[in-house]
PDB file of N, CA and C in Angstrom:
ATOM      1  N   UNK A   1     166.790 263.713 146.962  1.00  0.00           N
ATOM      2  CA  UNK A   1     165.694 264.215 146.162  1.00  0.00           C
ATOM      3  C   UNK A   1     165.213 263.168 145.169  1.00  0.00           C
ATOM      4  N   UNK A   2     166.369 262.945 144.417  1.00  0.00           N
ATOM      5  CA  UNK A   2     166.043 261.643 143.201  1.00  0.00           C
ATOM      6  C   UNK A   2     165.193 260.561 144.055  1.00  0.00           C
ATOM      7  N   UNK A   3     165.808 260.416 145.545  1.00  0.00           N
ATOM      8  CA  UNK A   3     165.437 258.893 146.229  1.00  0.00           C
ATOM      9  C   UNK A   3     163.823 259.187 146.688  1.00  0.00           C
ATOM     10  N   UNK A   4     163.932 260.478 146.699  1.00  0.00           N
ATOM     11  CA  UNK A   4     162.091 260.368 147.751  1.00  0.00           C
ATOM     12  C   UNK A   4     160.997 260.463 145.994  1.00  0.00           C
ATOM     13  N   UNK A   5     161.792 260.887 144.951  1.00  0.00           N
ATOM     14  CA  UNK A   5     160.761 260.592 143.846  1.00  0.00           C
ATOM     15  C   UNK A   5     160.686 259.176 143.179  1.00  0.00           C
ATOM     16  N   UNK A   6     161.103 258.590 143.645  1.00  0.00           N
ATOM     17  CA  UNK A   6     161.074 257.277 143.505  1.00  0.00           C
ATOM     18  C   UNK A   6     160.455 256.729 144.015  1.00  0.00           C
ATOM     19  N   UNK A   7     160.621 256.962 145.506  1.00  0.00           N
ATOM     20  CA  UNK A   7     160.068 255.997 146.363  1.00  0.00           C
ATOM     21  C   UNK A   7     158.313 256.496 146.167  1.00  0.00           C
ATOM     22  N   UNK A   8     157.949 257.945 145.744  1.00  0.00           N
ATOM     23  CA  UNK A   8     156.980 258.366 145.593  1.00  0.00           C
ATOM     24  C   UNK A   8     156.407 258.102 144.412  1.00  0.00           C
ATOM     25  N   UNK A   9     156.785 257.785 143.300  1.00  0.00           N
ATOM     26  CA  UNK A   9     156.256 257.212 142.299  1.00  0.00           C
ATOM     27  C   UNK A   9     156.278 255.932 142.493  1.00  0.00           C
ATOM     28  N   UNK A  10     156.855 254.868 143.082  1.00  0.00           N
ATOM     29  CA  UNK A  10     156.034 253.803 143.037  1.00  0.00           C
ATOM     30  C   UNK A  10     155.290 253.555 144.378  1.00  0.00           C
ATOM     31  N   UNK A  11     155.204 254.460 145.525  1.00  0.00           N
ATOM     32  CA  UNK A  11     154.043 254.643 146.306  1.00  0.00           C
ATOM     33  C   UNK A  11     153.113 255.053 145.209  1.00  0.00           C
ATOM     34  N   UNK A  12     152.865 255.856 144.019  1.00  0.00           N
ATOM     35  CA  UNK A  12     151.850 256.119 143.672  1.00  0.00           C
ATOM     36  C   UNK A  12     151.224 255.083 142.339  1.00  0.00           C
ATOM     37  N   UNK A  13     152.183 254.109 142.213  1.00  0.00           N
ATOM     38  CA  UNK A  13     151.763 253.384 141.113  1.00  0.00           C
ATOM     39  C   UNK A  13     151.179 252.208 142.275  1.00  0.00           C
ATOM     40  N   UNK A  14     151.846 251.334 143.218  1.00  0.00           N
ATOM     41  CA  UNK A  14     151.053 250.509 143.897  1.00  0.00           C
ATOM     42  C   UNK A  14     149.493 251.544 144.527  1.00  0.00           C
ATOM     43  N   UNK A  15     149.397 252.248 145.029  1.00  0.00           N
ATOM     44  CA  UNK A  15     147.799 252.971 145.158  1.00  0.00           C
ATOM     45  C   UNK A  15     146.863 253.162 143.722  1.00  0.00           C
ATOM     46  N   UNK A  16     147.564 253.224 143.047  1.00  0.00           N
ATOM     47  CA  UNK A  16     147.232 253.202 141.385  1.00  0.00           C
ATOM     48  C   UNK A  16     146.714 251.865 141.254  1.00  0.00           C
ATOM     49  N   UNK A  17     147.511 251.048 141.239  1.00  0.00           N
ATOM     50  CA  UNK A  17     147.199 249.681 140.703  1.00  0.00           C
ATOM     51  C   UNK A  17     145.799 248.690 142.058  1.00  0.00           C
ATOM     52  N   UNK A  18     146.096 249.057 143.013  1.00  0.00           N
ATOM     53  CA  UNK A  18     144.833 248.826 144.533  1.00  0.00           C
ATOM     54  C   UNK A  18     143.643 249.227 144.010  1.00  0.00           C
ATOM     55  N   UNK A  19     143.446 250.576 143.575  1.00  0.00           N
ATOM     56  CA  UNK A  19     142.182 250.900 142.638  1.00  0.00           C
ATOM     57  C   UNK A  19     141.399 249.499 142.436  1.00  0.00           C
ATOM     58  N   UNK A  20     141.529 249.016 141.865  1.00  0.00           N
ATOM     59  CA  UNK A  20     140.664 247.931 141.326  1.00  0.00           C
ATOM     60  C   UNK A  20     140.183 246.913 142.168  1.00  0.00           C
ATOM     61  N   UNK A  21     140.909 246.760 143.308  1.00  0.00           N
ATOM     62  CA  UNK A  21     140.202 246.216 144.139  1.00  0.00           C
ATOM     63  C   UNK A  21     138.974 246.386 145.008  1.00  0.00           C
ATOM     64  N   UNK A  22     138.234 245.560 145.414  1.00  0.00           N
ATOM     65  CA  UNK A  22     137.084 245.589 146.284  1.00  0.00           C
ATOM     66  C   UNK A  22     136.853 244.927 146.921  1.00  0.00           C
ATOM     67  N   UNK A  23     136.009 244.992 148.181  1.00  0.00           N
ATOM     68  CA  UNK A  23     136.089 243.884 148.995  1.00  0.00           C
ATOM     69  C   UNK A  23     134.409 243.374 148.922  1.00  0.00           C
ATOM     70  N   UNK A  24     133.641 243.727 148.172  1.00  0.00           N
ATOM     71  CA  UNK A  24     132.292 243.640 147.598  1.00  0.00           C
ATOM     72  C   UNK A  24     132.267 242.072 146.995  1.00  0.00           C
ATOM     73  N   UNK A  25     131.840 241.579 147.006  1.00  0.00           N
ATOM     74  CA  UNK A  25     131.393 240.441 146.543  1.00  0.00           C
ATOM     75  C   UNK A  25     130.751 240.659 145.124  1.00  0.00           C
ATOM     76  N   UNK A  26     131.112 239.696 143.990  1.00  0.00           N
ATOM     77  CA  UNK A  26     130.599 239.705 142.522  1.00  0.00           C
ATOM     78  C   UNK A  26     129.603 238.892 142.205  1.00  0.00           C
ATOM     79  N   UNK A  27     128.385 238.980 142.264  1.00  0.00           N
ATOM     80  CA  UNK A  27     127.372 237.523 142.080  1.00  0.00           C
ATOM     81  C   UNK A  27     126.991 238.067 140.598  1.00  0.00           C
ATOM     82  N   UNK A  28     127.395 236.480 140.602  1.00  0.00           N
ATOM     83  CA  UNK A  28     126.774 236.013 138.850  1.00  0.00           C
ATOM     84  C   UNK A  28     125.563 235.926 138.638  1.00  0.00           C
ATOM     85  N   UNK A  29     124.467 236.114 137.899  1.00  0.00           N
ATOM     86  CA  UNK A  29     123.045 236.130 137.651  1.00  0.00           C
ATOM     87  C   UNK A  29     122.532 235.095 136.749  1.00  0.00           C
ATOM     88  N   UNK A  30     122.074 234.033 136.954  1.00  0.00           N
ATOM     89  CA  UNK A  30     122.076 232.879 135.733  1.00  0.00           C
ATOM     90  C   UNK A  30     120.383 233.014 135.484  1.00  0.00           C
ATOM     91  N   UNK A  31     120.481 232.874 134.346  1.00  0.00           N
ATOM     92  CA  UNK A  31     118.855 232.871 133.822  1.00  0.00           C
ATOM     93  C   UNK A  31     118.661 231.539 132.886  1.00  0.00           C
ATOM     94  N   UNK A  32     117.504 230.949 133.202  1.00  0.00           N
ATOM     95  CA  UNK A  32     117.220 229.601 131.570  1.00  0.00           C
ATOM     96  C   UNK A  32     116.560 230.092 130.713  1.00  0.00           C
ATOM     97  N   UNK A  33     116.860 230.283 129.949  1.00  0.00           N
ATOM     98  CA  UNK A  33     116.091 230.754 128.544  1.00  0.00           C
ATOM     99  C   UNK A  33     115.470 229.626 127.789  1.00  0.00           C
ATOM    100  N   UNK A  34     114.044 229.772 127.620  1.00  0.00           N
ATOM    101  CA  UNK A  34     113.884 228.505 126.920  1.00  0.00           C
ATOM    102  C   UNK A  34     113.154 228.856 125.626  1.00  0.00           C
ATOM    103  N   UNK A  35     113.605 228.516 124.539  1.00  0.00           N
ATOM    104  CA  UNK A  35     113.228 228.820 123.522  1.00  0.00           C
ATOM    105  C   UNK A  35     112.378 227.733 122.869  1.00  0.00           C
ATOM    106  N   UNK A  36     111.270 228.963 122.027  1.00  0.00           N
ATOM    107  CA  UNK A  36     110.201 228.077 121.758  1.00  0.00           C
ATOM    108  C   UNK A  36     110.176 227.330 120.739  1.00  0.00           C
ATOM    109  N   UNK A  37     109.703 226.373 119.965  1.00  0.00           N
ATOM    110  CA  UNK A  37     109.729 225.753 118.402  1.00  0.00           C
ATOM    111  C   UNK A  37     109.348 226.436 117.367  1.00  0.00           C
ATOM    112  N   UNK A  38     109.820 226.325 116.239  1.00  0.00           N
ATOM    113  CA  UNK A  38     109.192 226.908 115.261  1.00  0.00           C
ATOM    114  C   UNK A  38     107.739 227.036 115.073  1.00  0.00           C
ATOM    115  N   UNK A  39     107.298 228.031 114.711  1.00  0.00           N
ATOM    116  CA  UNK A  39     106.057 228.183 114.124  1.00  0.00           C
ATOM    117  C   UNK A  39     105.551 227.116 112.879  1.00  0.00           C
ATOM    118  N   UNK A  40     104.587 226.191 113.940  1.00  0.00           N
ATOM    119  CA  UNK A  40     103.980 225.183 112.586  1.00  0.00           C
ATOM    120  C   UNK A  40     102.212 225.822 112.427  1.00  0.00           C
ATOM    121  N   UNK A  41     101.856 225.875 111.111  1.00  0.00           N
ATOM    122  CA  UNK A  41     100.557 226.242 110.954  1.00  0.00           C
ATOM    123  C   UNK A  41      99.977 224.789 110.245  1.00  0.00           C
ATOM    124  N   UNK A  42      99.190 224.671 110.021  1.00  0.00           N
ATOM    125  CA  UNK A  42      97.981 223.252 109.974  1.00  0.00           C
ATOM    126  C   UNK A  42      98.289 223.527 108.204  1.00  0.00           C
ATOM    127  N   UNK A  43      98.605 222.154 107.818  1.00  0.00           N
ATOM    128  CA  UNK A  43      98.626 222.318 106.724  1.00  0.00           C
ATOM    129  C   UNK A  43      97.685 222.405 106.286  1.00  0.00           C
ATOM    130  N   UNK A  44      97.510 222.812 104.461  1.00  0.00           N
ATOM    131  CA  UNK A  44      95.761 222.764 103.912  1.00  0.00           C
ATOM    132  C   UNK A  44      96.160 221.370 103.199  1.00  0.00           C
ATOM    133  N   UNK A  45      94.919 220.621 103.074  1.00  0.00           N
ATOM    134  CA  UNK A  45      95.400 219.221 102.489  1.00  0.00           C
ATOM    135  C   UNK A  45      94.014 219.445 101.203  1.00  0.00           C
ATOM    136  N   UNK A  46      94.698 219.623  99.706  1.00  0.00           N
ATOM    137  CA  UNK A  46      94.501 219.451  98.358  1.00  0.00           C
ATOM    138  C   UNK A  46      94.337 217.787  97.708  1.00  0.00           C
ATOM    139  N   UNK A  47      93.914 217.666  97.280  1.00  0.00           N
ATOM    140  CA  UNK A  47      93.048 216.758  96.076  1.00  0.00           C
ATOM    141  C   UNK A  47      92.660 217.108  94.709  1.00  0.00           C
ATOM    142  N   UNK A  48      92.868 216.417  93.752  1.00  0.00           N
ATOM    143  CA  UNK A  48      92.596 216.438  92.548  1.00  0.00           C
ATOM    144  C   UNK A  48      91.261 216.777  92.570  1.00  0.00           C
ATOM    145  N   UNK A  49      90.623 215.223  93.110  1.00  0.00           N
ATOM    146  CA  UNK A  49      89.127 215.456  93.335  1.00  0.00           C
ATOM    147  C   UNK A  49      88.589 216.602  93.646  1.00  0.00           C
ATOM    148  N   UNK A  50      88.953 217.356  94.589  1.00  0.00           N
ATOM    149  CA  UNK A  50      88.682 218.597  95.126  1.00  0.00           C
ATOM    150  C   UNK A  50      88.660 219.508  94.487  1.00  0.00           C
ATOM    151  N   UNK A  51      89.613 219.856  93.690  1.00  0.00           N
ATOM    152  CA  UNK A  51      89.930 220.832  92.384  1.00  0.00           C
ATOM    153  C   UNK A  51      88.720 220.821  91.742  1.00  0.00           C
ATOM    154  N   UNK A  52      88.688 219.594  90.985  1.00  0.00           N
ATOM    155  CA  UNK A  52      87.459 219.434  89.949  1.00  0.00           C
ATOM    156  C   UNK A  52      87.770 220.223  88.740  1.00  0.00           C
ATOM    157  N   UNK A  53      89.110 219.364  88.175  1.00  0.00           N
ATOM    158  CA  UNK A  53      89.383 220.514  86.860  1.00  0.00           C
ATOM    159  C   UNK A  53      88.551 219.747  85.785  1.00  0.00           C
ATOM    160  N   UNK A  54      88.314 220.978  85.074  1.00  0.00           N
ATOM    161  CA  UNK A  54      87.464 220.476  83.763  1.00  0.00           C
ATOM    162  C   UNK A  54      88.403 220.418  82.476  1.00  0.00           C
ATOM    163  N   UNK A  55      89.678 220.870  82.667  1.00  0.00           N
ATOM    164  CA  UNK A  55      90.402 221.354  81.172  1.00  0.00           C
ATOM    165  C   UNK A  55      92.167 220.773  81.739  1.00  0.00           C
ATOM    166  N   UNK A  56      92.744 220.700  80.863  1.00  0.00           N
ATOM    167  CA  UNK A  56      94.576 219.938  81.258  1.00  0.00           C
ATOM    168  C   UNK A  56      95.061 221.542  82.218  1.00  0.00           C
ATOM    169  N   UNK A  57      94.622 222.476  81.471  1.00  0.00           N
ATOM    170  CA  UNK A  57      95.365 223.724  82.396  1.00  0.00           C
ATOM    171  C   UNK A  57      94.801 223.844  83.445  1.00  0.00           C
ATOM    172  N   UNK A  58      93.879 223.362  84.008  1.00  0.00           N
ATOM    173  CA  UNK A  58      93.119 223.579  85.530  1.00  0.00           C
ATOM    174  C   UNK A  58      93.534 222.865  86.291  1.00  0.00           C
ATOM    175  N   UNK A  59      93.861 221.478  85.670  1.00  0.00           N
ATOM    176  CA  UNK A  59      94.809 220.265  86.158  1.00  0.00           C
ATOM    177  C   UNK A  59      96.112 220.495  86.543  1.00  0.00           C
ATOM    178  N   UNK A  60      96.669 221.287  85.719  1.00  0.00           N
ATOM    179  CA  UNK A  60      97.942 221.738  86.020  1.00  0.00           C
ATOM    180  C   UNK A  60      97.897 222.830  86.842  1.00  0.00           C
ATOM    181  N   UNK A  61      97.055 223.435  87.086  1.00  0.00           N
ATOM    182  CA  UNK A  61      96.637 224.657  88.228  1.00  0.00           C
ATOM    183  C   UNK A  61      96.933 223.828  89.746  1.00  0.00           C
ATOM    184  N   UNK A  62      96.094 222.722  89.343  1.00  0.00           N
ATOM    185  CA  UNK A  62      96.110 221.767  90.755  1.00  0.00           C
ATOM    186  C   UNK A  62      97.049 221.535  90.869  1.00  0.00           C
ATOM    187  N   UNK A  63      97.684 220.770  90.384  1.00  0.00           N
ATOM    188  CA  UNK A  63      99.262 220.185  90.467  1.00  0.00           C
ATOM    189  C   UNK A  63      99.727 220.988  91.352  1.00  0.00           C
ATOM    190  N   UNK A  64     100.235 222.525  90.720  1.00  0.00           N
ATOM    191  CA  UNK A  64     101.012 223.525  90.785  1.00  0.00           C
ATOM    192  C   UNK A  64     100.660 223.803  92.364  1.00  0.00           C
ATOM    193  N   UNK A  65      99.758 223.774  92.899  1.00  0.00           N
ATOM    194  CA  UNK A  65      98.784 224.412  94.148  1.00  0.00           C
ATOM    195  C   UNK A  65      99.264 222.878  94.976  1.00  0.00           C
ATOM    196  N   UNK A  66      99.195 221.677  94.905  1.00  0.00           N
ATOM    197  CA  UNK A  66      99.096 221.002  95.576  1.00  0.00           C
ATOM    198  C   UNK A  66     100.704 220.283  96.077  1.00  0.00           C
ATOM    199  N   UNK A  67     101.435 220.621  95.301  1.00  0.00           N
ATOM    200  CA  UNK A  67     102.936 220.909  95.035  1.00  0.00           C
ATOM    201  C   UNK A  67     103.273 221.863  96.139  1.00  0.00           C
ATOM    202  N   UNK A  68     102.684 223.144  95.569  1.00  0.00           N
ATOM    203  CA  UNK A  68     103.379 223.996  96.386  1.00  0.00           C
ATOM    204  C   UNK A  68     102.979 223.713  98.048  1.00  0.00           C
ATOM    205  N   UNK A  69     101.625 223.400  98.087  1.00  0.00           N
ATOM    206  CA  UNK A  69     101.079 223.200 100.021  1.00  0.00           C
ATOM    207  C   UNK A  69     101.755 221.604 100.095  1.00  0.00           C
ATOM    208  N   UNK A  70     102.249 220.775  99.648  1.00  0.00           N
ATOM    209  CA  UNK A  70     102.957 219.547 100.082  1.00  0.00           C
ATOM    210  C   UNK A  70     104.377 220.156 100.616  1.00  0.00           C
ATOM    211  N   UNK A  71     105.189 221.151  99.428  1.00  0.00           N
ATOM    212  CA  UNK A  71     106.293 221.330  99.733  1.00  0.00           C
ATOM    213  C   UNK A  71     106.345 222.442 101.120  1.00  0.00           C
ATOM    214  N   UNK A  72     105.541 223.354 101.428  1.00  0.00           N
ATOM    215  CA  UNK A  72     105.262 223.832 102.496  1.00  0.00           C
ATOM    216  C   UNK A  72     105.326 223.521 103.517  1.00  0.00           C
ATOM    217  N   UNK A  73     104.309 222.391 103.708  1.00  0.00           N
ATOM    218  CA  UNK A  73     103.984 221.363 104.708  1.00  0.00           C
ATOM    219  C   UNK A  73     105.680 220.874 104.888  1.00  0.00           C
ATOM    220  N   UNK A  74     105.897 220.593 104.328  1.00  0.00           N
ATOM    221  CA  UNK A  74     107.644 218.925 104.263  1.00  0.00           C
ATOM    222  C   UNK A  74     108.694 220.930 104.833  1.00  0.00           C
ATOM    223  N   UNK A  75     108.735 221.839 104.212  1.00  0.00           N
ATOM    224  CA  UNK A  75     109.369 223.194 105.015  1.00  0.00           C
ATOM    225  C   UNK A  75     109.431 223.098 106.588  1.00  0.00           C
ATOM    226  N   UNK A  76     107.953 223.373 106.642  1.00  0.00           N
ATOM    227  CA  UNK A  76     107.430 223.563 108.094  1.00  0.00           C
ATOM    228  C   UNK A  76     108.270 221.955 109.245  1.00  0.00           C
ATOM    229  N   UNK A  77     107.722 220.838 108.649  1.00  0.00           N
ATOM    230  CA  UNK A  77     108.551 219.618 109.468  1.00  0.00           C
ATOM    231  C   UNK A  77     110.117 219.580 109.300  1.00  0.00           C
ATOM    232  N   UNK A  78     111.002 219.664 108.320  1.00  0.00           N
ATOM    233  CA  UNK A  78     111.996 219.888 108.040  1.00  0.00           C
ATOM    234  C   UNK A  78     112.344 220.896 109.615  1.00  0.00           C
ATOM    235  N   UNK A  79     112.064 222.298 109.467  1.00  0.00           N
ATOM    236  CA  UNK A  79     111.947 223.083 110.315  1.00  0.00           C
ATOM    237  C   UNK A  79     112.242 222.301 111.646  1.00  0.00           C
ATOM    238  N   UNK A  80     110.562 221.999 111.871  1.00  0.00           N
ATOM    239  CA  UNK A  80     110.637 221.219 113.600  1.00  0.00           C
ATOM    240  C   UNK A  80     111.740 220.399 113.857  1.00  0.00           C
ATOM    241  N   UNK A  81     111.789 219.271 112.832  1.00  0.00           N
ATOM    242  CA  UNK A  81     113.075 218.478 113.219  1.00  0.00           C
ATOM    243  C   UNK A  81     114.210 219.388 113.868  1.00  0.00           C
ATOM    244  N   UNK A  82     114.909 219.907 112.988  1.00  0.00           N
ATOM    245  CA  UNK A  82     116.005 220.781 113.371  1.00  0.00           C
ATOM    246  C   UNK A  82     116.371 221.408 114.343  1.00  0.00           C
ATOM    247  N   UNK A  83     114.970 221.874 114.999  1.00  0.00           N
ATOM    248  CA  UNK A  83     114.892 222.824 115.965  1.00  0.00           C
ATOM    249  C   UNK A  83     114.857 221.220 117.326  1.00  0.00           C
ATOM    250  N   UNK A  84     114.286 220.708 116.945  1.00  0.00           N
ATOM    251  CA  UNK A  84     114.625 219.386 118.016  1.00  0.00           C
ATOM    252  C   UNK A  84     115.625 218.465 118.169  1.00  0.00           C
ATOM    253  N   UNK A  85     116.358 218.043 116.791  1.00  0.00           N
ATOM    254  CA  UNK A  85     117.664 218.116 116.731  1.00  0.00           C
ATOM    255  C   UNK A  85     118.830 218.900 117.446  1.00  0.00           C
ATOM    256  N   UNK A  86     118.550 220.210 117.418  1.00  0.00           N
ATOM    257  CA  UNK A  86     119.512 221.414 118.375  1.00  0.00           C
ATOM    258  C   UNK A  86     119.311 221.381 119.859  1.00  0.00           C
ATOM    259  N   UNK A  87     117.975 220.819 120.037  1.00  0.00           N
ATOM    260  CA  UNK A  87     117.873 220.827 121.384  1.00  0.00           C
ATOM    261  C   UNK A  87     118.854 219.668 123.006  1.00  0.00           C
TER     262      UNK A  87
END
């Protein structure tokens, strides 16, 4: 009795463990992903001249404005590099 539950539990653990097999073939699916560059927009290009301040605070308006679209601009390339760097 003991001998046929034995032999029947590991008849039922090898059919247990067969489970997982298949005779199906596994195909891998490869895709290229190509990723695009950062988003560059056209810088605006500022001038003093352009401003046309009449007073030191209008001047400093410019500054402030022409500062900020330089440092923008140098963002945006900073950016590209990197992203071409990784590539």
């Amino acid at each position: 009795m003991q001998k046929k539950l034995i032999h029947l539990l590991i008849t039922g653990l090898i059919l247990n463990s067969l489970m997982g097999c298949t005779n199906k073939q596994v195909v891998t699916e490869v895709k290229t992903i190509y990723i695009k560059p950062p988003v560059i927009t056209q810088c605006t290009r500022y001038s003093i001249q352009e401003c046309k301040p009449s007073t030191n605070g209008e001047l400093f308006e410019c500054t402030l404005e022409i500062t900020k679209q330089l440092n923008l601009c140098a963002d945006q390339i900073d950016s590209l590099r990197s992203w071409q760097s990784n590539q």
